[in-house]
N, C-alpha and C. Protein backbone atom coordinates (compact mmCIF):
# COMPACT_ATOMS: atom_id res chain seq x y z
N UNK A 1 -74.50 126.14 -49.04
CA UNK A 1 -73.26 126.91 -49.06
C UNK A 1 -72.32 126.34 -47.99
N UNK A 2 -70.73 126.04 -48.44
CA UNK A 2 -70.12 125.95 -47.42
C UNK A 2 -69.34 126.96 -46.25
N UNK A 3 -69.98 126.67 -45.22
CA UNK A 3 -70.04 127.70 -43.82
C UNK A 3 -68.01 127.41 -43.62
N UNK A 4 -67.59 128.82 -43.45
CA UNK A 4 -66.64 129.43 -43.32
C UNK A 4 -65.45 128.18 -42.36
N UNK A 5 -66.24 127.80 -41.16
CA UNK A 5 -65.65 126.58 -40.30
C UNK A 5 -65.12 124.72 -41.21
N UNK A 6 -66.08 124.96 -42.03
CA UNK A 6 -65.89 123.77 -42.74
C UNK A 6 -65.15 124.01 -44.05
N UNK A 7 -65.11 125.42 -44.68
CA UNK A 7 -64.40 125.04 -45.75
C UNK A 7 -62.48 125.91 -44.90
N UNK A 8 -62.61 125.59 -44.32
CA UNK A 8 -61.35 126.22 -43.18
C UNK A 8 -60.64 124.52 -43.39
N UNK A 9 -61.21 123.65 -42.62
CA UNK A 9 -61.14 122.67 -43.03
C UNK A 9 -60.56 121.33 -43.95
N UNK A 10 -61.34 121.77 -44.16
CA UNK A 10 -60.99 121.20 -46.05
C UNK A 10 -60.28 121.66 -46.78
N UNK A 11 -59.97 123.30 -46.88
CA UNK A 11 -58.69 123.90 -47.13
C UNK A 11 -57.11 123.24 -46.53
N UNK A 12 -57.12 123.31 -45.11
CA UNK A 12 -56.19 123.20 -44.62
C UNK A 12 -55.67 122.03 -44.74
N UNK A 13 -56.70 120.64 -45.53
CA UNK A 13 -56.07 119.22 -45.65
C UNK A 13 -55.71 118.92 -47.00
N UNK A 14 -55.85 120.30 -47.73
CA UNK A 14 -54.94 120.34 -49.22
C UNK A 14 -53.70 120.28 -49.30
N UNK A 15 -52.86 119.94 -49.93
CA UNK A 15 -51.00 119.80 -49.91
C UNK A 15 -50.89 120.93 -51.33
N UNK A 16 -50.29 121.82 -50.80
CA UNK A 16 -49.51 122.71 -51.94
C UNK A 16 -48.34 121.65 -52.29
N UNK A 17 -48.00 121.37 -53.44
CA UNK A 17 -46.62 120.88 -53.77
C UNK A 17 -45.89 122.10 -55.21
N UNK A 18 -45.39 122.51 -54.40
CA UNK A 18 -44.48 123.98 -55.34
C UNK A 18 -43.98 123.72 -56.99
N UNK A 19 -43.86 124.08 -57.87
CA UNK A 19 -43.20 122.96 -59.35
C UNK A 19 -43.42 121.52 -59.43
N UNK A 20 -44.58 121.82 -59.39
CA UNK A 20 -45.04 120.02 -59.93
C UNK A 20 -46.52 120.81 -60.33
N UNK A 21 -46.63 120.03 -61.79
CA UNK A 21 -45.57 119.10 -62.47
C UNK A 21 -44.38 119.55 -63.24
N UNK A 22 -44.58 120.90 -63.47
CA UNK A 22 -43.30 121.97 -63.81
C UNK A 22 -43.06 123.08 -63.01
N UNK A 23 -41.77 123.58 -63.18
CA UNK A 23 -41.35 125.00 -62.72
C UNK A 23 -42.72 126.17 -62.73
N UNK A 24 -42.65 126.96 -61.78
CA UNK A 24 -43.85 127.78 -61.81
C UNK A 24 -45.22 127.36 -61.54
N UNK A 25 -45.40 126.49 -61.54
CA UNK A 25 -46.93 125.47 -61.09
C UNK A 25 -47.00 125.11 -59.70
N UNK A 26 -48.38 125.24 -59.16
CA UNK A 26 -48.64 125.17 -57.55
C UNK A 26 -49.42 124.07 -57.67
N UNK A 27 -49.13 123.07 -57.57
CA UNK A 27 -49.94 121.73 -57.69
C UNK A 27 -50.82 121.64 -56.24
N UNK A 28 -52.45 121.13 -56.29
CA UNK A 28 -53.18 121.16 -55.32
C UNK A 28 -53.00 119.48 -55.26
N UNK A 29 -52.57 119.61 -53.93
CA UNK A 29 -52.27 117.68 -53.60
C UNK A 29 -53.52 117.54 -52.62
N UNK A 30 -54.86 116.50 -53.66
CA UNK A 30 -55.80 116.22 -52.70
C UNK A 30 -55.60 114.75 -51.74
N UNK A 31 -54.40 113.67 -52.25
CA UNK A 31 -54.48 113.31 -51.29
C UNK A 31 -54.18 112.88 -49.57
N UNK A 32 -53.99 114.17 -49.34
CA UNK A 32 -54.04 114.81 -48.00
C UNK A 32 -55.60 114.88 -47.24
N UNK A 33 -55.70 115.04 -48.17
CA UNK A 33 -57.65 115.58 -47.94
C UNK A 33 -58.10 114.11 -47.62
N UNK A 34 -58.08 113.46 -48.87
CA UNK A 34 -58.30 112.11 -48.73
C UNK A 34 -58.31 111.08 -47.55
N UNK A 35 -56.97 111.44 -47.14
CA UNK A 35 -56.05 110.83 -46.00
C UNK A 35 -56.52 111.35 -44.76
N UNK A 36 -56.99 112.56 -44.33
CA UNK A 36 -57.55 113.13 -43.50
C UNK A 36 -58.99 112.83 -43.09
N UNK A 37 -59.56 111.85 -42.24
CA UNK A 37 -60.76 111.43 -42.11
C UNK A 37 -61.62 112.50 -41.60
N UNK A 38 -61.81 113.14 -40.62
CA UNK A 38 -61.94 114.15 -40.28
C UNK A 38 -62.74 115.42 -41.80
N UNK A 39 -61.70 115.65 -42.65
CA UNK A 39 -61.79 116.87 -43.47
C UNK A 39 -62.72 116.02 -44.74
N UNK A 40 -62.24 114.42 -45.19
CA UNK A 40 -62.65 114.26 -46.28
C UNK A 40 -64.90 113.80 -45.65
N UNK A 41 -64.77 113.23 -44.48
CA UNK A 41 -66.40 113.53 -44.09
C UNK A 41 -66.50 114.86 -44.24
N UNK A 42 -66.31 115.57 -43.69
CA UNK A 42 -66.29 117.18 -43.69
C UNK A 42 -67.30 117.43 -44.63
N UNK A 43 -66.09 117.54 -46.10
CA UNK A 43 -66.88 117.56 -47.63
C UNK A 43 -67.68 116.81 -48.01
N UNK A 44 -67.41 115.09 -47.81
CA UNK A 44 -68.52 114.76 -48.30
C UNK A 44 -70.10 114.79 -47.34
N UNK A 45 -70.02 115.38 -46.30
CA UNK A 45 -71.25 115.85 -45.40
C UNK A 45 -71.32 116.73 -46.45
N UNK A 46 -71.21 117.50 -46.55
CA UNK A 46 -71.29 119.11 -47.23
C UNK A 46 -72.22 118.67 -48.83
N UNK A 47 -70.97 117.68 -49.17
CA UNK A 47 -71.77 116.98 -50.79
C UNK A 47 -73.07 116.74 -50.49
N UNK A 48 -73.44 115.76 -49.36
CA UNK A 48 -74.28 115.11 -49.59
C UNK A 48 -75.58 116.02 -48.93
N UNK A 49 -75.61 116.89 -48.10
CA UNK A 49 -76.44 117.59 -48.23
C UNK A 49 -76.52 118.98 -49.25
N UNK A 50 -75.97 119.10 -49.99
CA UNK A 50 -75.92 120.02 -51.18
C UNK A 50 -76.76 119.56 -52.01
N UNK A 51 -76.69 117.81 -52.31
CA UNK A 51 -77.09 117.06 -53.38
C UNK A 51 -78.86 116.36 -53.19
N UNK A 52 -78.39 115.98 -51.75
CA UNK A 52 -79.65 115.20 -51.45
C UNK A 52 -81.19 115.30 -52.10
N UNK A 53 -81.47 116.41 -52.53
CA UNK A 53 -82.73 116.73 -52.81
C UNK A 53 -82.85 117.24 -53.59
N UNK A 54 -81.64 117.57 -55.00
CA UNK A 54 -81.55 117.16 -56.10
C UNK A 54 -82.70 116.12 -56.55
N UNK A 55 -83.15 116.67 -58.23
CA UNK A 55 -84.08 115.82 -59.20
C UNK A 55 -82.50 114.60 -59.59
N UNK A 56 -81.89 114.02 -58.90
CA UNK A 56 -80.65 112.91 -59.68
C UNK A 56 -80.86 111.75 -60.37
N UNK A 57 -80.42 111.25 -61.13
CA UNK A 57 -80.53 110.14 -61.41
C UNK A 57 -79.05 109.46 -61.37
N UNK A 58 -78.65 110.05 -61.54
CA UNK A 58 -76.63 109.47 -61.75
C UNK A 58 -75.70 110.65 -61.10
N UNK A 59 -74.58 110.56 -60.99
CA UNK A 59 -73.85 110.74 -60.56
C UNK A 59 -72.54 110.14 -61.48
N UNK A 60 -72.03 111.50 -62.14
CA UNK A 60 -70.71 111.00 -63.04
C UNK A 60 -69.42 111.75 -62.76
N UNK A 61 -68.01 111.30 -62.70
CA UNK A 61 -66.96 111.61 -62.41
C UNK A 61 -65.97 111.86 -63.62
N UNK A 62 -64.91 112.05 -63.27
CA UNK A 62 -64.14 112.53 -64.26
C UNK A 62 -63.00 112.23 -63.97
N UNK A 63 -62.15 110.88 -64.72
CA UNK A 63 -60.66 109.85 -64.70
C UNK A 63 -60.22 111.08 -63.93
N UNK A 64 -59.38 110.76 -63.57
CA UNK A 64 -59.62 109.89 -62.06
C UNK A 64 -60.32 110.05 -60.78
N UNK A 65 -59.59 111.29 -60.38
CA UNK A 65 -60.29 112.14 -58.89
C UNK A 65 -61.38 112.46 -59.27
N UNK A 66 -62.21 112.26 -59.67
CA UNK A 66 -63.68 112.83 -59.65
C UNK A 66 -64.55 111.22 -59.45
N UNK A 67 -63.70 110.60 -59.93
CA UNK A 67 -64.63 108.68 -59.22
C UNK A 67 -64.36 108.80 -57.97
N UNK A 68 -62.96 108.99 -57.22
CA UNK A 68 -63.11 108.99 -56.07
C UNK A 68 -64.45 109.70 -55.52
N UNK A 69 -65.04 111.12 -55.50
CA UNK A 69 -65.79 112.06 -55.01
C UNK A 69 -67.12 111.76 -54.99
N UNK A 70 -66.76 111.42 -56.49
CA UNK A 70 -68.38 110.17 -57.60
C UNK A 70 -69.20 109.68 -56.49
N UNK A 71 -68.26 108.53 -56.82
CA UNK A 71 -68.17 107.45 -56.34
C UNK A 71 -69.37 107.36 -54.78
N UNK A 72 -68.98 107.82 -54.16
CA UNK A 72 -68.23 108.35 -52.68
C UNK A 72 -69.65 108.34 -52.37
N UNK A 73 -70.29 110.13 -53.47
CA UNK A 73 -71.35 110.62 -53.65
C UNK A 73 -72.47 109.89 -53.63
N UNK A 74 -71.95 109.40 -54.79
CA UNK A 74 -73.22 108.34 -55.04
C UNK A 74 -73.88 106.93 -54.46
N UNK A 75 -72.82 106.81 -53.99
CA UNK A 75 -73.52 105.52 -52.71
C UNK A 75 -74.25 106.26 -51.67
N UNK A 76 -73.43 107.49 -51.34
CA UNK A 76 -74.51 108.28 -49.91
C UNK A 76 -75.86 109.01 -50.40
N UNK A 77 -75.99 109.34 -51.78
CA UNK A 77 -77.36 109.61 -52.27
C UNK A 77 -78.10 108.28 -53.10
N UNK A 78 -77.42 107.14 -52.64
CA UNK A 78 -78.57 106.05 -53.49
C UNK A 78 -78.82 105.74 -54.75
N UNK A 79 -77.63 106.51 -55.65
CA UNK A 79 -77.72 106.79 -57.20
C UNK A 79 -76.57 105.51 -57.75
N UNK A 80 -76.55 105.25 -59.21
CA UNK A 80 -75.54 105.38 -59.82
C UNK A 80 -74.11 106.03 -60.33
N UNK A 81 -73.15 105.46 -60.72
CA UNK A 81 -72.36 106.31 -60.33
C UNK A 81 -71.99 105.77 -61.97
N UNK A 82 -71.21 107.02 -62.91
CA UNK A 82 -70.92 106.74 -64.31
C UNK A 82 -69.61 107.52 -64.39
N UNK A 83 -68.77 106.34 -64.94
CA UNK A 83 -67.60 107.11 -64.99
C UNK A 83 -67.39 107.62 -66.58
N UNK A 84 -66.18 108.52 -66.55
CA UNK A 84 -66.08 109.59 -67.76
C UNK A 84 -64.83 109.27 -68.10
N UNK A 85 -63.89 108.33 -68.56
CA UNK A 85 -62.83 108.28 -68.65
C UNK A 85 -62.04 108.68 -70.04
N UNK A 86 -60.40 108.97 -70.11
CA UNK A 86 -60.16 109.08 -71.40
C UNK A 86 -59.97 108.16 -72.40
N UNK A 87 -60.15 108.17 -73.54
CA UNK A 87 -60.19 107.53 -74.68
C UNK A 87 -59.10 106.07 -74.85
N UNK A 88 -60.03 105.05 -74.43
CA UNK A 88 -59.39 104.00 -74.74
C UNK A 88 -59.57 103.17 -73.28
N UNK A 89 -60.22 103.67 -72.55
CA UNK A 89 -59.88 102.64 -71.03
C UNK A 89 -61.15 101.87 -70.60
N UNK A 90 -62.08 102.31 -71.38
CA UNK A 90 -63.53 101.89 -71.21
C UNK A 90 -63.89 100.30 -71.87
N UNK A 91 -64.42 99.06 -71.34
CA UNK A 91 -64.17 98.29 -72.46
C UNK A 91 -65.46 98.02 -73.25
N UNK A 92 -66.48 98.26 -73.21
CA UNK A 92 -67.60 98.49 -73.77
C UNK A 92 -67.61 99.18 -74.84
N UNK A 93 -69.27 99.52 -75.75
CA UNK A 93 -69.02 100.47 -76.51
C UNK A 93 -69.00 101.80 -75.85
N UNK A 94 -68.49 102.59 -76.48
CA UNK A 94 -68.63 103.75 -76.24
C UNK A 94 -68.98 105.02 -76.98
N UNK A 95 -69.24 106.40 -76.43
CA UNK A 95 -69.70 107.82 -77.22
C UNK A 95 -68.13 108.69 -77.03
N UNK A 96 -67.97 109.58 -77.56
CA UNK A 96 -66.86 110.27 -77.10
C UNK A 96 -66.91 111.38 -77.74
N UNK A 97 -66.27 112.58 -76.91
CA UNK A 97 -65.99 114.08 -77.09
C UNK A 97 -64.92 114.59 -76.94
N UNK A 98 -64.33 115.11 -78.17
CA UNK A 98 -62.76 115.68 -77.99
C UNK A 98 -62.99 117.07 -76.99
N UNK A 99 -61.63 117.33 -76.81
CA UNK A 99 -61.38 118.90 -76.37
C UNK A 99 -60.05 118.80 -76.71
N UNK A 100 -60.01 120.56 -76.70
CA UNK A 100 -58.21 120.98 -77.55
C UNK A 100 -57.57 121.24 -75.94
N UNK A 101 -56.82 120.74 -76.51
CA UNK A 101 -55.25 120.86 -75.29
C UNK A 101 -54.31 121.89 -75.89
N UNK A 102 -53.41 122.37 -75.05
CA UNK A 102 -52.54 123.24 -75.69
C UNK A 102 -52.12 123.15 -76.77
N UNK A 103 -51.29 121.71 -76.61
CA UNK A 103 -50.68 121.41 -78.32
C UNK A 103 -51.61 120.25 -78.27
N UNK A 104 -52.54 120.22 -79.24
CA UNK A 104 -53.53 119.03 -79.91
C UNK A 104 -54.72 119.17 -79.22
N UNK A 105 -54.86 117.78 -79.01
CA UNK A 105 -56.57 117.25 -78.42
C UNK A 105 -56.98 116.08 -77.83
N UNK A 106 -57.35 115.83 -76.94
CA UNK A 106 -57.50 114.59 -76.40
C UNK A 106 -58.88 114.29 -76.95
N UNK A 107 -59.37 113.32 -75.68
CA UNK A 107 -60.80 112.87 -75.72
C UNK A 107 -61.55 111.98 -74.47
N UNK A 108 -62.76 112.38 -73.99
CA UNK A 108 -63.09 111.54 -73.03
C UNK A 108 -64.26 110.60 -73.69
N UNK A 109 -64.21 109.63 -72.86
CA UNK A 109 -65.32 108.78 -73.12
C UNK A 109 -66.21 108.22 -71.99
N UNK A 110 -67.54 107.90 -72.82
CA UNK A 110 -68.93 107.10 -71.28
C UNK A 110 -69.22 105.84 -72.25
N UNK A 111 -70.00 104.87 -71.66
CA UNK A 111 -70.16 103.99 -72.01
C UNK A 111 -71.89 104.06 -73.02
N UNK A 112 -71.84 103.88 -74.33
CA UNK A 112 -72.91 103.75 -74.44
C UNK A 112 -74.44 103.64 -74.05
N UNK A 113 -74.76 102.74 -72.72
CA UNK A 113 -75.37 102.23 -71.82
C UNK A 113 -75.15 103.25 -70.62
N UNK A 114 -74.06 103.90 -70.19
CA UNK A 114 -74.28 104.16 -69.18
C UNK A 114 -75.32 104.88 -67.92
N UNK A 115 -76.38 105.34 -68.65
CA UNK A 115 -77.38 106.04 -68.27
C UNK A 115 -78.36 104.72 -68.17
N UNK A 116 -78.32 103.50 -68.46
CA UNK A 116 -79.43 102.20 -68.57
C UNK A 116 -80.46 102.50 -69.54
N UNK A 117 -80.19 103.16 -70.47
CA UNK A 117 -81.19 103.31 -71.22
C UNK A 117 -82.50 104.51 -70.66
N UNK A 118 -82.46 104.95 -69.78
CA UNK A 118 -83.27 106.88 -68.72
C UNK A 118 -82.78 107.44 -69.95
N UNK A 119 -83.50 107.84 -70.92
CA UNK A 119 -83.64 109.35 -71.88
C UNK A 119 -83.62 110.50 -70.62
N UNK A 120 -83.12 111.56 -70.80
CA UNK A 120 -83.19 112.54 -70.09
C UNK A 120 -82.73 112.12 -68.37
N UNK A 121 -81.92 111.84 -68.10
CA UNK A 121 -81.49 111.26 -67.06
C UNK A 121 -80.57 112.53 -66.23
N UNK A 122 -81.25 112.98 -65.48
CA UNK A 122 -80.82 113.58 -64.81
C UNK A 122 -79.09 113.63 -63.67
N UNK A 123 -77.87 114.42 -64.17
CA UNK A 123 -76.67 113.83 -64.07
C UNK A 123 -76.08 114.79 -63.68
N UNK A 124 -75.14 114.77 -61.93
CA UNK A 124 -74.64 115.55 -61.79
C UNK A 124 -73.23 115.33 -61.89
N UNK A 125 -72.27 116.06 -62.58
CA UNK A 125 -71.15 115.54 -62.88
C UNK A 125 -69.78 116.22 -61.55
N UNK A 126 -68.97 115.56 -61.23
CA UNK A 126 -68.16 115.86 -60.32
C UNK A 126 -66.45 115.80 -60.73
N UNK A 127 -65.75 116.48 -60.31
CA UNK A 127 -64.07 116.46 -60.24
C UNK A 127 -63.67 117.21 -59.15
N UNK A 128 -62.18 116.77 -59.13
CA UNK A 128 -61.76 117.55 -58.07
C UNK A 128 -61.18 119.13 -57.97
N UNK A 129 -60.71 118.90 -59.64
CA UNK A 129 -60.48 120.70 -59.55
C UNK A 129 -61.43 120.81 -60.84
N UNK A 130 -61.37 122.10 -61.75
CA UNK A 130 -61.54 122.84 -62.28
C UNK A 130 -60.74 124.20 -62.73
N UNK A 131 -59.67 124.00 -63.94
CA UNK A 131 -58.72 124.72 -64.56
C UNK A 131 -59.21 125.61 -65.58
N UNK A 132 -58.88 124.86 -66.94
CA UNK A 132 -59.30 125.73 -68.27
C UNK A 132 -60.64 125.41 -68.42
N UNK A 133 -60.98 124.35 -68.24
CA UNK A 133 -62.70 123.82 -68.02
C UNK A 133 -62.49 122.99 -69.43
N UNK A 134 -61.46 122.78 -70.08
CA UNK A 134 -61.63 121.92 -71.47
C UNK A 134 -62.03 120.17 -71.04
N UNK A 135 -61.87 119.64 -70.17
CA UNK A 135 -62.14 118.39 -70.01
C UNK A 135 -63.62 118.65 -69.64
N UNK A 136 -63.94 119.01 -68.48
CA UNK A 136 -64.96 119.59 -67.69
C UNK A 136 -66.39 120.01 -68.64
N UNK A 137 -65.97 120.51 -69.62
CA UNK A 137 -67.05 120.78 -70.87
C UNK A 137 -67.18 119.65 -71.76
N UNK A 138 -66.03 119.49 -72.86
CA UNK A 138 -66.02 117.66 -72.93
C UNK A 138 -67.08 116.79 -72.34
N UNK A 139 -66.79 116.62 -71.12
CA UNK A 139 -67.60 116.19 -70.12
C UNK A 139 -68.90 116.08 -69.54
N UNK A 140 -69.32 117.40 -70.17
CA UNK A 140 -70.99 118.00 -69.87
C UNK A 140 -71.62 117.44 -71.21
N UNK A 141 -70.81 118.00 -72.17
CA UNK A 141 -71.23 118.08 -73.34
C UNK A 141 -70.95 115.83 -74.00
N UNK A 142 -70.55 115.71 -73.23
CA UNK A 142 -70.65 114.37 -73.71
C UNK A 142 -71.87 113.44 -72.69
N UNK A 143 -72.09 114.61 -71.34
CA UNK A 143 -73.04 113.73 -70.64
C UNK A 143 -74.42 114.24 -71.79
N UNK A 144 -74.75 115.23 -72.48
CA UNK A 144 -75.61 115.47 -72.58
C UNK A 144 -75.84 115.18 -74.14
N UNK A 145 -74.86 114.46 -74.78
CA UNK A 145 -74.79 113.57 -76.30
C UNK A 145 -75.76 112.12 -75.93
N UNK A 146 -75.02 111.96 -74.22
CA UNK A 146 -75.68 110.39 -74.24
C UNK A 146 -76.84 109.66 -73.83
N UNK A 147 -77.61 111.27 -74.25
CA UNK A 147 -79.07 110.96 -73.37
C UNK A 147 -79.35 111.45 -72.10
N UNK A 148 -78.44 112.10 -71.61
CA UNK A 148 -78.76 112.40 -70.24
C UNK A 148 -78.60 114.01 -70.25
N UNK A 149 -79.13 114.94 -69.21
CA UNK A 149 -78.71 116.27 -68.69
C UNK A 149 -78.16 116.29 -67.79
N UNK A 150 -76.69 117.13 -67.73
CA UNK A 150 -76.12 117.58 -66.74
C UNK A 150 -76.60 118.78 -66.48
N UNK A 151 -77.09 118.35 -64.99
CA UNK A 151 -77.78 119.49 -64.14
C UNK A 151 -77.20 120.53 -63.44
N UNK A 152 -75.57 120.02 -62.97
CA UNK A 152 -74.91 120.94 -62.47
C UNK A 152 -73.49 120.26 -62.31
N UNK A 153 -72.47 121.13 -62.29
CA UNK A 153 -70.91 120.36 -62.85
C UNK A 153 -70.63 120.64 -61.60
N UNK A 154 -69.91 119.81 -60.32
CA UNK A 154 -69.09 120.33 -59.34
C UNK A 154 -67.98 120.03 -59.15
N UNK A 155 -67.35 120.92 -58.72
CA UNK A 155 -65.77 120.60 -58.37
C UNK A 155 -65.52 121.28 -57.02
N UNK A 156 -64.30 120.64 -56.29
CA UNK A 156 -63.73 120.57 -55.58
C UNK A 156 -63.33 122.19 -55.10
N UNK A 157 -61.91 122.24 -55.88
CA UNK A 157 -61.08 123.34 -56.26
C UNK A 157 -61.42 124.01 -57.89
N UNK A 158 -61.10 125.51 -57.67
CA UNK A 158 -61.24 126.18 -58.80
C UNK A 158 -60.13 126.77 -59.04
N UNK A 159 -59.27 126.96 -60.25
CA UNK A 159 -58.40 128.14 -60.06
C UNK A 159 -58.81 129.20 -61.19
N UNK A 160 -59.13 130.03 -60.34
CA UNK A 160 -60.41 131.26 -60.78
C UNK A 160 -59.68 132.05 -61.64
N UNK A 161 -58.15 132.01 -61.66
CA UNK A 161 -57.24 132.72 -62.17
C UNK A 161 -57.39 132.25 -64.25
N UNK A 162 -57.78 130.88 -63.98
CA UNK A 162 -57.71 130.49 -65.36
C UNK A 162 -58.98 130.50 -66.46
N UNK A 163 -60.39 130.70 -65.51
CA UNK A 163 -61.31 130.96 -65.95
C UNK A 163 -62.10 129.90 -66.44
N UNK A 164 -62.30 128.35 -65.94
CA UNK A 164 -62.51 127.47 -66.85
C UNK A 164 -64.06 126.99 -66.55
N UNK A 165 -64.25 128.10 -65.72
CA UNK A 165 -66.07 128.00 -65.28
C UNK A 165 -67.15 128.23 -66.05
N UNK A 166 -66.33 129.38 -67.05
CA UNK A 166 -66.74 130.65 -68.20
C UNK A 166 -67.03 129.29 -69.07
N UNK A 167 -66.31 128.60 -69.24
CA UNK A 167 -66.45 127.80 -70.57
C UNK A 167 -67.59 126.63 -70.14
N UNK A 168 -67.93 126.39 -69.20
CA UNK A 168 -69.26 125.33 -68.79
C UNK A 168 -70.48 126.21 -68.52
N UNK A 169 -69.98 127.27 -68.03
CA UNK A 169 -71.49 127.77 -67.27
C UNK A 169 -72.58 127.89 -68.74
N UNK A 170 -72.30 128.14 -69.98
CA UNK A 170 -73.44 128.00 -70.64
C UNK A 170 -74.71 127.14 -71.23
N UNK A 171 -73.15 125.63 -70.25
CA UNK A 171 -74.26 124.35 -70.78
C UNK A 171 -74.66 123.93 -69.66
N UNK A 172 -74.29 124.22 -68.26
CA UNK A 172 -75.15 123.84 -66.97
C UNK A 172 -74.77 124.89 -66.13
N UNK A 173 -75.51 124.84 -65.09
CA UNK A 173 -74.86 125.35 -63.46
C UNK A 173 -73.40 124.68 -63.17
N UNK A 174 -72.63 125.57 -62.78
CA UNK A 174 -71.08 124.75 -62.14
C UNK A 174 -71.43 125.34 -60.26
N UNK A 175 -71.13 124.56 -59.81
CA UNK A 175 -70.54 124.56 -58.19
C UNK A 175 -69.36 124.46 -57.92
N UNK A 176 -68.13 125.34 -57.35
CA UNK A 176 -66.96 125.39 -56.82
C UNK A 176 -67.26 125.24 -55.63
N UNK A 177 -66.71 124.65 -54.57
CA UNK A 177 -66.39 125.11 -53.18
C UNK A 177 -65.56 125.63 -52.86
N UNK A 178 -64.23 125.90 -53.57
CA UNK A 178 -63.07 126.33 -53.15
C UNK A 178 -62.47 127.24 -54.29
N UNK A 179 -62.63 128.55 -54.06
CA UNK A 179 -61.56 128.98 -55.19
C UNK A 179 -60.35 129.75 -54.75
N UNK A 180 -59.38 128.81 -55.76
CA UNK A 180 -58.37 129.81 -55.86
C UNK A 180 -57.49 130.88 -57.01
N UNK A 181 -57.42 131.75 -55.98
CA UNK A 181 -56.68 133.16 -56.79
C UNK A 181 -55.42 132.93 -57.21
């Protein structure tokens, strides 16, 4: 759990930016956090003993800010790191899982291979926030098409207001550190 001093922290090296990307929207600017040496060890201390002793085998992110975190993660626990990107950026073969967007549907994609061939590959997936949870599920649900289980989804930031935890928690454990109202 993160202790009250540290997520003080890591809060305070978030950037509110007011209407962005539209009117009425409170955009969470992480790279402040980033930029902040101090706050971004902070968290990833926090990650990496959260994770450490985890059953892992991989470690997967989510285009973009979630490779950063991935990434990050996964060199300090000794794992692989698998990225989740959207449809079309991967150059390998690939698996892929839509989700509905307001108007339409996108799609993310993993690389065929990306698990090395581990059936049941134990996979904790990471981002930086957590909204409607439509990518975020996508996401689970495509780690767990490609041979692998996602063991637990974490994110950064939550905005609890939108509920998008509701929509993962049935296919793994989710971890927030931060929510906001």
């Amino acid at each position: 759990m993160l202790n009250s001093e540290d997520r003080q922290i890591i809060t305070n090296a978030i950037r509110d930016i007011k209407d962005f990307p539209e009117p009425g929207i409170v955009f969470k600017d992480i790279t402040t956090l980033l930029n902040h040496a101090d706050a971004y060890a902070t968290l990833m201390t926090h990650l990496h003993e959260r994770y450490r002793d985890y059953p892992l085998d991989f470690i997967a992110g989510i285009d973009a800010r979630g490779f950063i975190f991935g990434s990050a993660l996964a060199q300090m626990l000794h794992l692989g790191f698998v990225p989740i990107r959207k449809k079309g950026k991967l150059p390998h073969h690939t698996v892929s899982e839509s989700y509905d967007l307001e108007y339409g549907s996108d799609e993310v994609e993993i690389h065929v291979d990306a698990f090395r061939g581990k059936h049941d590959a134990k996979v904790l997936l990471i981002d930086d926030l957590i909204a409607t949870g439509g990518t975020a599920e996508a996401a689970v649900k495509l780690i767990n098409k490609s041979h692998g289980e996602c063991v637990e989804a974490c994110f950064i930031l939550g905005l609890n207001f939108l509920d998008g935890e509701k929509k993962i928690q049935p296919l793994t454990n989710v971890y927030t550190l931060i929510g906001v109202d």
